[in-house]
C-alpha atoms as a PDB file:
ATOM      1  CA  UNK A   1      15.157 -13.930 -10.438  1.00  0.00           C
ATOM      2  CA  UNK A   2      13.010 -11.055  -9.018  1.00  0.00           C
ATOM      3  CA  UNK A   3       9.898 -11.930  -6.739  1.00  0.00           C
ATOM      4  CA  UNK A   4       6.921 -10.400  -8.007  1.00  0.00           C
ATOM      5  CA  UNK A   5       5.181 -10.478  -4.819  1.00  0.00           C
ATOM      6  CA  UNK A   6       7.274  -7.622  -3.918  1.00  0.00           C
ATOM      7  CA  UNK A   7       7.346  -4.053  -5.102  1.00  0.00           C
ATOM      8  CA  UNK A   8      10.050  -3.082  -7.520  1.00  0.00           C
ATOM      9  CA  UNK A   9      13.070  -0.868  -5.568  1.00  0.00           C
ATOM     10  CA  UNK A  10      12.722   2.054  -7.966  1.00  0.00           C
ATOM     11  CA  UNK A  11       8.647   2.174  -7.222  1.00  0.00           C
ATOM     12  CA  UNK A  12       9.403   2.874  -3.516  1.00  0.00           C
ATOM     13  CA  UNK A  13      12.336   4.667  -4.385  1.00  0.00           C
ATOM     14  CA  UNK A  14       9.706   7.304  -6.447  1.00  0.00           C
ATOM     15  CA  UNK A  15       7.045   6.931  -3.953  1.00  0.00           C
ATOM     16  CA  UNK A  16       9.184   8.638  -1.406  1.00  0.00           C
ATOM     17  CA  UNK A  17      10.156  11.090  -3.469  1.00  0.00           C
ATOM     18  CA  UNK A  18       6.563  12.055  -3.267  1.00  0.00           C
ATOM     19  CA  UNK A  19       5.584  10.699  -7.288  1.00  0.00           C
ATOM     20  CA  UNK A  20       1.670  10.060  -6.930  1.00  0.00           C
ATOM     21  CA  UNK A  21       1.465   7.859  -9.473  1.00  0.00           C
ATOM     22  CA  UNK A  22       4.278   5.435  -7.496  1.00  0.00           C
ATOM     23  CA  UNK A  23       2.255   5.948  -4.082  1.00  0.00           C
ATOM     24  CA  UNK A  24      -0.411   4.222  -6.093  1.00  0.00           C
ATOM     25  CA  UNK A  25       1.147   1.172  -7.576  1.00  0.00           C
ATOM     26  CA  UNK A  26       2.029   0.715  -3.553  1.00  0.00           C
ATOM     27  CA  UNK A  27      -1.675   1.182  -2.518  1.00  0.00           C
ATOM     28  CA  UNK A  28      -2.700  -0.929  -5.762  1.00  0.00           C
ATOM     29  CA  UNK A  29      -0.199  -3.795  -4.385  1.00  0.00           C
ATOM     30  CA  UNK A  30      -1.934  -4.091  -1.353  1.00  0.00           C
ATOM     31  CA  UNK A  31      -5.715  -3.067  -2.578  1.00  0.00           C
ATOM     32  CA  UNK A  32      -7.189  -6.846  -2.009  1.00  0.00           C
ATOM     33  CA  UNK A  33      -5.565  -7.350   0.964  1.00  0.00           C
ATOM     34  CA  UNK A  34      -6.938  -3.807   1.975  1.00  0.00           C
ATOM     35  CA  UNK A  35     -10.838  -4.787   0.442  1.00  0.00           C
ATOM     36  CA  UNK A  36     -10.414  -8.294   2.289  1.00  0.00           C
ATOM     37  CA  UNK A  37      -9.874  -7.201   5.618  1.00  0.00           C
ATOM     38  CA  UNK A  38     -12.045  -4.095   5.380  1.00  0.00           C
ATOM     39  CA  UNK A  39     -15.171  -6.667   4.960  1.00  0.00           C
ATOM     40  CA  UNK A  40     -16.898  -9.426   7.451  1.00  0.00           C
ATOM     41  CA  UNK A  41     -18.779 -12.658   6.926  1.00  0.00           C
ATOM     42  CA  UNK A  42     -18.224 -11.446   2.891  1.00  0.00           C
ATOM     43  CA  UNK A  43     -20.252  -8.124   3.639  1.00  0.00           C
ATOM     44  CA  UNK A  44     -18.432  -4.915   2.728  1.00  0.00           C
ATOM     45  CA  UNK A  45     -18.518  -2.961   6.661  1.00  0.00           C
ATOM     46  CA  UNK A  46     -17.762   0.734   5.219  1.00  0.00           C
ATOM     47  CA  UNK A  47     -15.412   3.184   3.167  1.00  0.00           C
ATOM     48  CA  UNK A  48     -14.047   4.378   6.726  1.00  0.00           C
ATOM     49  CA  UNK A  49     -12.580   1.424   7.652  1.00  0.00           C
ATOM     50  CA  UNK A  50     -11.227   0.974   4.215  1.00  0.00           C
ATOM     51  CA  UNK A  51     -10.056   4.173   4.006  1.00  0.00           C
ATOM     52  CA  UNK A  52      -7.996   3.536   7.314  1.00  0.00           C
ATOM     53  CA  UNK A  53      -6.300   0.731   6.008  1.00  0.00           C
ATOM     54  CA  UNK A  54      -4.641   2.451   3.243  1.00  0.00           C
ATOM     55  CA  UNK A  55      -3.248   5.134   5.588  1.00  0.00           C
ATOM     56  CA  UNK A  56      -1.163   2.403   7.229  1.00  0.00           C
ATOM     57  CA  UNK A  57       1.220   1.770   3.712  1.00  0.00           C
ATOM     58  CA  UNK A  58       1.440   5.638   3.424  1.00  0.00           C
ATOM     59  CA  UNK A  59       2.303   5.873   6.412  1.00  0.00           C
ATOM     60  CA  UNK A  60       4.845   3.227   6.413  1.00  0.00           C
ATOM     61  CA  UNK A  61       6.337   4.136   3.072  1.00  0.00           C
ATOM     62  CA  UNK A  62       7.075   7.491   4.383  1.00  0.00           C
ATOM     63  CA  UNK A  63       8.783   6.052   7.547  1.00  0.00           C
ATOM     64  CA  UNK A  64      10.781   3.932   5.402  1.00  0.00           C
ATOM     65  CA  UNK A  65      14.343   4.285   5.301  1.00  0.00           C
ATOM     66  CA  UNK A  66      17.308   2.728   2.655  1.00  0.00           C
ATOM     67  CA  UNK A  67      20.344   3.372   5.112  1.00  0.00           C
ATOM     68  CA  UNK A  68      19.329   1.173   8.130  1.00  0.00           C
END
């Protein structure tokens, strides 16, 4: 039985081929997570922040590696 909390193998698999429309399914996965922690008391704080936090799955998904 798959988990469904995580992202399918072949979506990462195309999202480091460099398939935009798989880098986005990642960033969708983690979009409330991103929205939640980019806000304070339940007020939104800014886009830059936000925008921040979804550099950090990029930028794990293209450090990611099968072989280790």
């Amino acid at each position: 039985m798959r988990n469904k909390k995580l992202i399918p193998f072949e979506v990462i698999e195309k999202a480091l081929d460099g398939e935009g429309e798989e880098v986005d399914a990642v960033l969708q996965r983690y979009a409330k997570r991103i929205k939640y922690l980019s806000t304070y008391q339940g007020h939104h704080i800014n886009d830059d922040i936000q925008n921040r936090l979804k550099v950090k799955p990029v930028e794990t998904l293209l450090k990611f590696r099968f072989n280790r």
